[in-house]
N, C-alpha and C. Protein backbone atom coordinates (compact mmCIF):
# COMPACT_ATOMS: atom_id res chain seq x y z
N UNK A 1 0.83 -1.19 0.00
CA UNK A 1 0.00 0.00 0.00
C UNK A 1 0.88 1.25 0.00
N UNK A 2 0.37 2.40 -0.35
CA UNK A 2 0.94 3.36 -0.69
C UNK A 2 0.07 5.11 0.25
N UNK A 3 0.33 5.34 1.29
CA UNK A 3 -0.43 6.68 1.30
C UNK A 3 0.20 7.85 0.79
N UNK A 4 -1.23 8.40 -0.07
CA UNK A 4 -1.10 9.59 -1.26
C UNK A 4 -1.64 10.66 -0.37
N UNK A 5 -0.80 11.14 -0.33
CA UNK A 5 -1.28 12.71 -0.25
C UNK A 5 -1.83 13.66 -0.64
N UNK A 6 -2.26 14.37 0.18
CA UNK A 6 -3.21 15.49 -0.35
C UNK A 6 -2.83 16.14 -1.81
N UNK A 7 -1.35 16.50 -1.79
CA UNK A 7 -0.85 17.35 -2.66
C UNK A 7 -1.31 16.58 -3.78
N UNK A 8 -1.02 15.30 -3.94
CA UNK A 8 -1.11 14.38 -5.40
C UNK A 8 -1.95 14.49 -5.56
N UNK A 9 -3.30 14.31 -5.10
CA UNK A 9 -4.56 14.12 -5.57
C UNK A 9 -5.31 15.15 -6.06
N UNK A 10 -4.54 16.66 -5.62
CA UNK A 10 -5.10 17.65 -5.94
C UNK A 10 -4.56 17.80 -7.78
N UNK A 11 -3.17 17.47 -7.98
CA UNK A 11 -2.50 17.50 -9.00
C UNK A 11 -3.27 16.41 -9.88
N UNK A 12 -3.48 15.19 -9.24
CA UNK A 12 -3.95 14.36 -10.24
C UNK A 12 -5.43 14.79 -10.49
N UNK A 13 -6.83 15.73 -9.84
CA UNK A 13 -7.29 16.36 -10.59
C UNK A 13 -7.08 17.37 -11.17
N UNK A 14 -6.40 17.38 -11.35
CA UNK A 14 -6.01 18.96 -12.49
C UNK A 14 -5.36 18.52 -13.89
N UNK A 15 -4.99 16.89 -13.64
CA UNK A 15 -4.48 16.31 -14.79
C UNK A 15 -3.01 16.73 -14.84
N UNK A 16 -2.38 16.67 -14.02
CA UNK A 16 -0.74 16.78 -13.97
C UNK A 16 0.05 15.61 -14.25
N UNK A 17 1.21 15.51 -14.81
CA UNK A 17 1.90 13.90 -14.74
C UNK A 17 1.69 13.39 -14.10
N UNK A 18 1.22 13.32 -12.66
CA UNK A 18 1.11 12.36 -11.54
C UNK A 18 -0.03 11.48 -11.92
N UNK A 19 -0.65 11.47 -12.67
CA UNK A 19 -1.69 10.50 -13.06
C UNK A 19 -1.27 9.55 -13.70
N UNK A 20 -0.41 9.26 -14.38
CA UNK A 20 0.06 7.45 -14.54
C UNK A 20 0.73 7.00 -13.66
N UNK A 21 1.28 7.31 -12.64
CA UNK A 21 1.79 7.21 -11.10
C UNK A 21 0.57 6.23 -10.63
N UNK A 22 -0.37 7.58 -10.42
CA UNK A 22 -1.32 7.16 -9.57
C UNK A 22 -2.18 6.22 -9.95
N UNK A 23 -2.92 6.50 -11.38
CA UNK A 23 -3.54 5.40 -11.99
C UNK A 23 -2.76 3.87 -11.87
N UNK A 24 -1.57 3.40 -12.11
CA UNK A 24 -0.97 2.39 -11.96
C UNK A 24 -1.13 1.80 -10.14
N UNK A 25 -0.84 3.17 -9.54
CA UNK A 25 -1.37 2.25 -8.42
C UNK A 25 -3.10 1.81 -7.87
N UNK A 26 -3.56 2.51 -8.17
CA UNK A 26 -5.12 2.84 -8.43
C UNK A 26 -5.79 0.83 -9.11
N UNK A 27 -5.19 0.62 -10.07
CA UNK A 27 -5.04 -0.39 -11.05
C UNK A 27 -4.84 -1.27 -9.80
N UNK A 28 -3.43 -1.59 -9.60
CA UNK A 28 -3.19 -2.50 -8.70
C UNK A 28 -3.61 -2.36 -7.14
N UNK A 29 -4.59 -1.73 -7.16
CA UNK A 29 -5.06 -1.30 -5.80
C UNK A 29 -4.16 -1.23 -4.47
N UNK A 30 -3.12 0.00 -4.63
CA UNK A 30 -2.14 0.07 -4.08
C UNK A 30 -2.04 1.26 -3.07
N UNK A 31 -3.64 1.77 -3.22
CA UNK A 31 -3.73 3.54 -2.48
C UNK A 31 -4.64 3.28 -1.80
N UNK A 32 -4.25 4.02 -0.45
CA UNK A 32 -5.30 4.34 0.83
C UNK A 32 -4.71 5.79 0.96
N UNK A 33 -5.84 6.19 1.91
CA UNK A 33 -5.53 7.67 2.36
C UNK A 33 -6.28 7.47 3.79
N UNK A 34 -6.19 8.60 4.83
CA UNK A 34 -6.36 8.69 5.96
C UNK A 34 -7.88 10.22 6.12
N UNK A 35 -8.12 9.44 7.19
CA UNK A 35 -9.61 10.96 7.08
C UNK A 35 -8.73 12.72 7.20
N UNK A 36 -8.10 12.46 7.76
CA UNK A 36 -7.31 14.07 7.42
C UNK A 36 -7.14 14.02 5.93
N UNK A 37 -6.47 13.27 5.46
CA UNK A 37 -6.36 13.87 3.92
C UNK A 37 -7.70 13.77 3.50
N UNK A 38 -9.01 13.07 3.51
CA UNK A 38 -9.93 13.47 3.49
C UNK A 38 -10.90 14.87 3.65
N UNK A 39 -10.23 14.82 5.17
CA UNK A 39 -10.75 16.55 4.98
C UNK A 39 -10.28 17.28 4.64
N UNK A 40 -9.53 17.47 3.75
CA UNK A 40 -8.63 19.04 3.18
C UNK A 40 -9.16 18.57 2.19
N UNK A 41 -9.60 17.18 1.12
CA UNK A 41 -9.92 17.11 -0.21
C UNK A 41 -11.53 17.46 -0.21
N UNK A 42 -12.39 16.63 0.44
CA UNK A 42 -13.91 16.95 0.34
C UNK A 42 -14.36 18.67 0.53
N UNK A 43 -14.22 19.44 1.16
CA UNK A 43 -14.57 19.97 1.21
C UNK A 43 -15.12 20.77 -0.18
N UNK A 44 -13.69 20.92 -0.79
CA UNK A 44 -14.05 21.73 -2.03
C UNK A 44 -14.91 20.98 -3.32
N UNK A 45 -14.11 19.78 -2.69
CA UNK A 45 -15.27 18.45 -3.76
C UNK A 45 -16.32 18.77 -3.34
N UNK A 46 -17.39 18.98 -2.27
CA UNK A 46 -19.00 18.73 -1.92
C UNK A 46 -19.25 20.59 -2.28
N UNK A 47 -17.99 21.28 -2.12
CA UNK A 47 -18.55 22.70 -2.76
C UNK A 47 -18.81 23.00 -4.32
N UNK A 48 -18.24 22.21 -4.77
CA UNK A 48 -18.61 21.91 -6.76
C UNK A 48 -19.21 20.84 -6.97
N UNK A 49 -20.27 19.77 -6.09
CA UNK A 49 -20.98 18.83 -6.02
C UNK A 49 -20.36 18.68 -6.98
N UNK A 50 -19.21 17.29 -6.79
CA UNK A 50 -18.56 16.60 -7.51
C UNK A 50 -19.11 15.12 -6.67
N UNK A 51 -19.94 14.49 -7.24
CA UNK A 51 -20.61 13.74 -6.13
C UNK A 51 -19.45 12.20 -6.41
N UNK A 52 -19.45 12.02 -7.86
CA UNK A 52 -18.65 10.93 -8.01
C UNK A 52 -17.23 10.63 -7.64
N UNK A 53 -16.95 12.06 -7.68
CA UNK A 53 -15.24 12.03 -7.46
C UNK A 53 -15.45 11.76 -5.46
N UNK A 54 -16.42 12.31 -4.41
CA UNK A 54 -16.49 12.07 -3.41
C UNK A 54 -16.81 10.53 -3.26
N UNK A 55 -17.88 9.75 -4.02
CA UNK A 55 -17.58 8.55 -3.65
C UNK A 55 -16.22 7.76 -4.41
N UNK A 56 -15.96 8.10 -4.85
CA UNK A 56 -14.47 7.20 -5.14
C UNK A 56 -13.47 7.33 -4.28
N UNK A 57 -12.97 8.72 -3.54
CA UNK A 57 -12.42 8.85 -2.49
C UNK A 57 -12.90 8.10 -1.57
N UNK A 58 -14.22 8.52 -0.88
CA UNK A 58 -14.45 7.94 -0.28
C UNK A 58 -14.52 5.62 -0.19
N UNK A 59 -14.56 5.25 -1.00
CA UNK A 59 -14.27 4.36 -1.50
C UNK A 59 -12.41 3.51 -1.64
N UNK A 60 -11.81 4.33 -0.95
CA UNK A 60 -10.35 4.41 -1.11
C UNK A 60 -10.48 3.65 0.21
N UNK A 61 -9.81 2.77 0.70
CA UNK A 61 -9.44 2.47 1.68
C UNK A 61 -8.47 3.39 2.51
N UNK A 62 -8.68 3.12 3.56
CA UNK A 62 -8.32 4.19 4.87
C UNK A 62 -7.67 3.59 5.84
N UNK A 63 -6.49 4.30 6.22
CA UNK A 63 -5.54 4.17 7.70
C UNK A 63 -6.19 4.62 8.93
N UNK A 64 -6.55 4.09 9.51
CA UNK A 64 -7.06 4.32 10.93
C UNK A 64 -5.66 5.76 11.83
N UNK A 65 -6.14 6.46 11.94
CA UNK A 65 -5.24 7.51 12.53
C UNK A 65 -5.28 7.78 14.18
N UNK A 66 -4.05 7.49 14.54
CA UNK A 66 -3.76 7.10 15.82
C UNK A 66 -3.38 8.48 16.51
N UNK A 67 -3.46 9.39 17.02
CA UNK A 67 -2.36 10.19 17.15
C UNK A 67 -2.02 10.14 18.88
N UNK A 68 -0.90 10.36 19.01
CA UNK A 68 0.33 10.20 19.84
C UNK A 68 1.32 11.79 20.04
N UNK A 69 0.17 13.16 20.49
CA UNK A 69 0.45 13.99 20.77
C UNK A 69 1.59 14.44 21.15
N UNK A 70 2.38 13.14 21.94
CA UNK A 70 3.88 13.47 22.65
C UNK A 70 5.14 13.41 21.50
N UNK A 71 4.19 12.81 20.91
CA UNK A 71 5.15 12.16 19.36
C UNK A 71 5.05 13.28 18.60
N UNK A 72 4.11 13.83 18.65
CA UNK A 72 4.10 14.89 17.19
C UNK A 72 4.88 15.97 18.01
N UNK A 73 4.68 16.38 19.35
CA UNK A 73 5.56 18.15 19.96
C UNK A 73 6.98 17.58 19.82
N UNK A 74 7.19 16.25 20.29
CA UNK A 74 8.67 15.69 19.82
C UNK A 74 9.24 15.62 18.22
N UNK A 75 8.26 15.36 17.19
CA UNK A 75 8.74 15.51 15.92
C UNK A 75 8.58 16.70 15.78
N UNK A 76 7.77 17.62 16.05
CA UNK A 76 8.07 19.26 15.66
C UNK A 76 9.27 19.98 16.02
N UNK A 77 9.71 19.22 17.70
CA UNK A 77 10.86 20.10 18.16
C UNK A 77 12.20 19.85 17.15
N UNK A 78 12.37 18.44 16.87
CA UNK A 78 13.41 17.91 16.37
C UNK A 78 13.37 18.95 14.85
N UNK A 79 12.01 18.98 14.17
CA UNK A 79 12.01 19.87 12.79
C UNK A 79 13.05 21.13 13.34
N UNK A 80 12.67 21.72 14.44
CA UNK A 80 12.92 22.96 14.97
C UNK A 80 14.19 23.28 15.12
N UNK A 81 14.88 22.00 15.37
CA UNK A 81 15.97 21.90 16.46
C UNK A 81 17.54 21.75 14.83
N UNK A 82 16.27 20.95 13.87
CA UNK A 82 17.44 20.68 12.60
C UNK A 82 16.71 21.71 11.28
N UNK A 83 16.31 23.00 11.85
CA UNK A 83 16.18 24.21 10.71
C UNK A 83 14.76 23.69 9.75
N UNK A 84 14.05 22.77 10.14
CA UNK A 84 12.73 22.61 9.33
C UNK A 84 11.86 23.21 9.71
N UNK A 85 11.56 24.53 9.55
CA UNK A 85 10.36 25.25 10.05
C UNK A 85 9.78 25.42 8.80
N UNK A 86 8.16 25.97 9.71
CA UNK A 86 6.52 26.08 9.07
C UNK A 86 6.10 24.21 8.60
N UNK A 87 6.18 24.05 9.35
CA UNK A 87 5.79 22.14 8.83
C UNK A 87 4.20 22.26 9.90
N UNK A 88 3.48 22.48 8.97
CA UNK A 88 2.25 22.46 9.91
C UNK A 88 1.66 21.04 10.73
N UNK A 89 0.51 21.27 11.62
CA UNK A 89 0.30 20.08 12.27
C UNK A 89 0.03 18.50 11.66
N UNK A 90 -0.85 19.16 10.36
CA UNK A 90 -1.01 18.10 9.48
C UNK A 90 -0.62 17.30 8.59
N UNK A 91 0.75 17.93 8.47
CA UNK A 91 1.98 17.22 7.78
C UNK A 91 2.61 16.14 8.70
N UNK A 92 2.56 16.68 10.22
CA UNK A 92 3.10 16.00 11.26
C UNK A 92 2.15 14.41 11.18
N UNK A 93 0.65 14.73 11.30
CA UNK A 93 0.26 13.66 11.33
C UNK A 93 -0.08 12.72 10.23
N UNK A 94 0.30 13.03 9.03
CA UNK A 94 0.24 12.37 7.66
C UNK A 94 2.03 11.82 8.51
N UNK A 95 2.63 12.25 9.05
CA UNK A 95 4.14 12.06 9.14
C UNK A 95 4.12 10.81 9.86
N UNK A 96 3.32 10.91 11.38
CA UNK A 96 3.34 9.68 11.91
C UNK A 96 2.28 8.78 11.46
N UNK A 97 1.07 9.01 11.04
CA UNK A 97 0.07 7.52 9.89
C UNK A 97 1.07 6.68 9.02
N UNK A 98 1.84 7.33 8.40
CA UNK A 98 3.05 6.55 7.50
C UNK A 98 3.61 5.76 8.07
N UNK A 99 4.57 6.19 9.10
CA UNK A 99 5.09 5.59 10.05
C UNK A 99 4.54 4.70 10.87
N UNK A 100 3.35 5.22 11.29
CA UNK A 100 3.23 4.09 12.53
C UNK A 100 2.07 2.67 11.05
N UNK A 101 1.77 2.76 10.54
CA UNK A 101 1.80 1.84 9.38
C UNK A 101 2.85 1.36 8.56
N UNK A 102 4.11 1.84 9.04
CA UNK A 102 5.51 1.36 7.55
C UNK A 102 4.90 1.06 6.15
N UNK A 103 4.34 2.14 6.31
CA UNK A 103 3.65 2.76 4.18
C UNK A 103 4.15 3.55 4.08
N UNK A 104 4.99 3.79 2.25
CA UNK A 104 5.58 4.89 1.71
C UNK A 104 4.07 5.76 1.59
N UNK A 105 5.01 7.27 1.41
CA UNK A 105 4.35 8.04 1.10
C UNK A 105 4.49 8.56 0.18
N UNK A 106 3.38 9.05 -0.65
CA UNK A 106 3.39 9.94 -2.34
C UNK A 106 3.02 11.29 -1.96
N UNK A 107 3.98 11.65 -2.45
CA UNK A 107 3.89 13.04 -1.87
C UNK A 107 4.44 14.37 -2.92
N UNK A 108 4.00 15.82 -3.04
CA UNK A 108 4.76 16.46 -3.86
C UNK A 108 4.83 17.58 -2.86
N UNK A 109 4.54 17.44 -1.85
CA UNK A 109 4.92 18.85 -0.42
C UNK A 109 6.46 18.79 -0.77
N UNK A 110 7.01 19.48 -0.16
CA UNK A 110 8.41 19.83 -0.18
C UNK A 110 9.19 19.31 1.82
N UNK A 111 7.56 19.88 2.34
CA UNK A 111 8.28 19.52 3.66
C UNK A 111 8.39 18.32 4.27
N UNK A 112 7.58 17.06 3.73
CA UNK A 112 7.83 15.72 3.28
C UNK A 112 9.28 15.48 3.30
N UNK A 113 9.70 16.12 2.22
CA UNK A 113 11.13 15.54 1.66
C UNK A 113 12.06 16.25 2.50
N UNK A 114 11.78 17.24 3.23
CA UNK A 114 12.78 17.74 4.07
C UNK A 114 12.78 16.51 5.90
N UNK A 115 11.71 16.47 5.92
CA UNK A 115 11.80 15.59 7.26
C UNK A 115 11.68 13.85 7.07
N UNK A 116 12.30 13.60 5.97
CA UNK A 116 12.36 12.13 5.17
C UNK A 116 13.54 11.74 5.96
N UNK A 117 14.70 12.00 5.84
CA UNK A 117 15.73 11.24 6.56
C UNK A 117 15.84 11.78 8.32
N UNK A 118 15.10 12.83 8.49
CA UNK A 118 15.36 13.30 10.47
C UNK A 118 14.35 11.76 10.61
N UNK A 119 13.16 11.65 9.92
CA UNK A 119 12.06 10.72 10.87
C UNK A 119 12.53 9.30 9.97
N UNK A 120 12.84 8.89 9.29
CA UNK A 120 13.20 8.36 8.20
C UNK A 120 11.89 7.66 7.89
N UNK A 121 11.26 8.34 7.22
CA UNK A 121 10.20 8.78 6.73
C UNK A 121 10.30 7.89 4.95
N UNK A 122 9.33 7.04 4.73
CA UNK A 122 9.69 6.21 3.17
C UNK A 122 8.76 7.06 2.47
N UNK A 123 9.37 7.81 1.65
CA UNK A 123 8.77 8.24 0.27
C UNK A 123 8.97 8.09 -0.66
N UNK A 124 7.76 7.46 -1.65
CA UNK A 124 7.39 6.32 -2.35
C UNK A 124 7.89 7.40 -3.51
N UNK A 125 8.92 6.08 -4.39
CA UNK A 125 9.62 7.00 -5.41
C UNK A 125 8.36 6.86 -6.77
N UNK A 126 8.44 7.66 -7.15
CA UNK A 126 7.94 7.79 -8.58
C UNK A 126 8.26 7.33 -9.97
C-alpha cells in the first residue's frame, strides 16, 4: 500500500503527470488515504458537487489515525531543532500515519522531503 497525499490528488485532478503514477497504483489497488487527507480534499469536492469524485475517495481504503500527541511536539521540536520550520500540524500527522503503518508516502509537499531522513520517513519513489 501506498499513502497519497493530499498534494497528489489535488494534481492528479487537475491532470498533472502524476496520473500514470497514480492510476498504476489505483489499477493495482495500491492507495489508501487517511480521514485528514480526506478533509482538506472533500470539502471543495462537496462545494462543486462533484458527487462521483467524493464517492471514489471515499471508496479508497483508509488508515485508521492514531495520534500520539507526545510524538508529534517531539517531531516538531526535532524539525525545529534541525532548521525545518513552518511544517504544519497536518503534515506531522500524515508524518506519523506513514510511520506508525511502515507505508511509503506519495507526496509532492516539499516539507515531506525535508523531514524524510530526520524521521526516516519512506517516500514512495515515482
Amino acid at each position: 500500500m501506498v499513502l497519497v497525499d493530499t498534494s497528489i490528488w489535488i494534481d492528479y485532478f487537475h491532470g498533472d503527470d502524476t496520473g500514470a503514477i497514480l492510476d498504476d497504483l489505483i489499477d493495482n489497488q495500491l492507495v489508501c488515504i487517511n480521514d485528514l487527507i480526506l478533509a482538506e480534499l472533500l470539502p471543495s469536492i462537496n462545494r462543486r458537487k462533484e458527487w462521483e469524485l467524493k464517492n471514489a475517495l471515499l471508496a479508497v481504503p483508509r488508515l485508521a489515525l492514531t495520534i500520539h500527541w507526545d510524538e508529534i511536539i517531539a517531531m516538531q521540536t526535532r524539525n525545529l531543532q534541525n532548521g525545518i520550520n513552518r511544517v504544519g500540524i497536518p503534515d506531522l500527522l500524515i508524518v506519523q500515519n506513514s510511520l506508525q503503518n511502515n507505508i511509503p508516502l506519495l507526496t509532492h509537499d516539499k516539507h515531506f522531503r525535508l523531514m524524510k531522513d530526520l524521521f526516516h520517513l519512506d517516500l514512495y519513489a515515482k
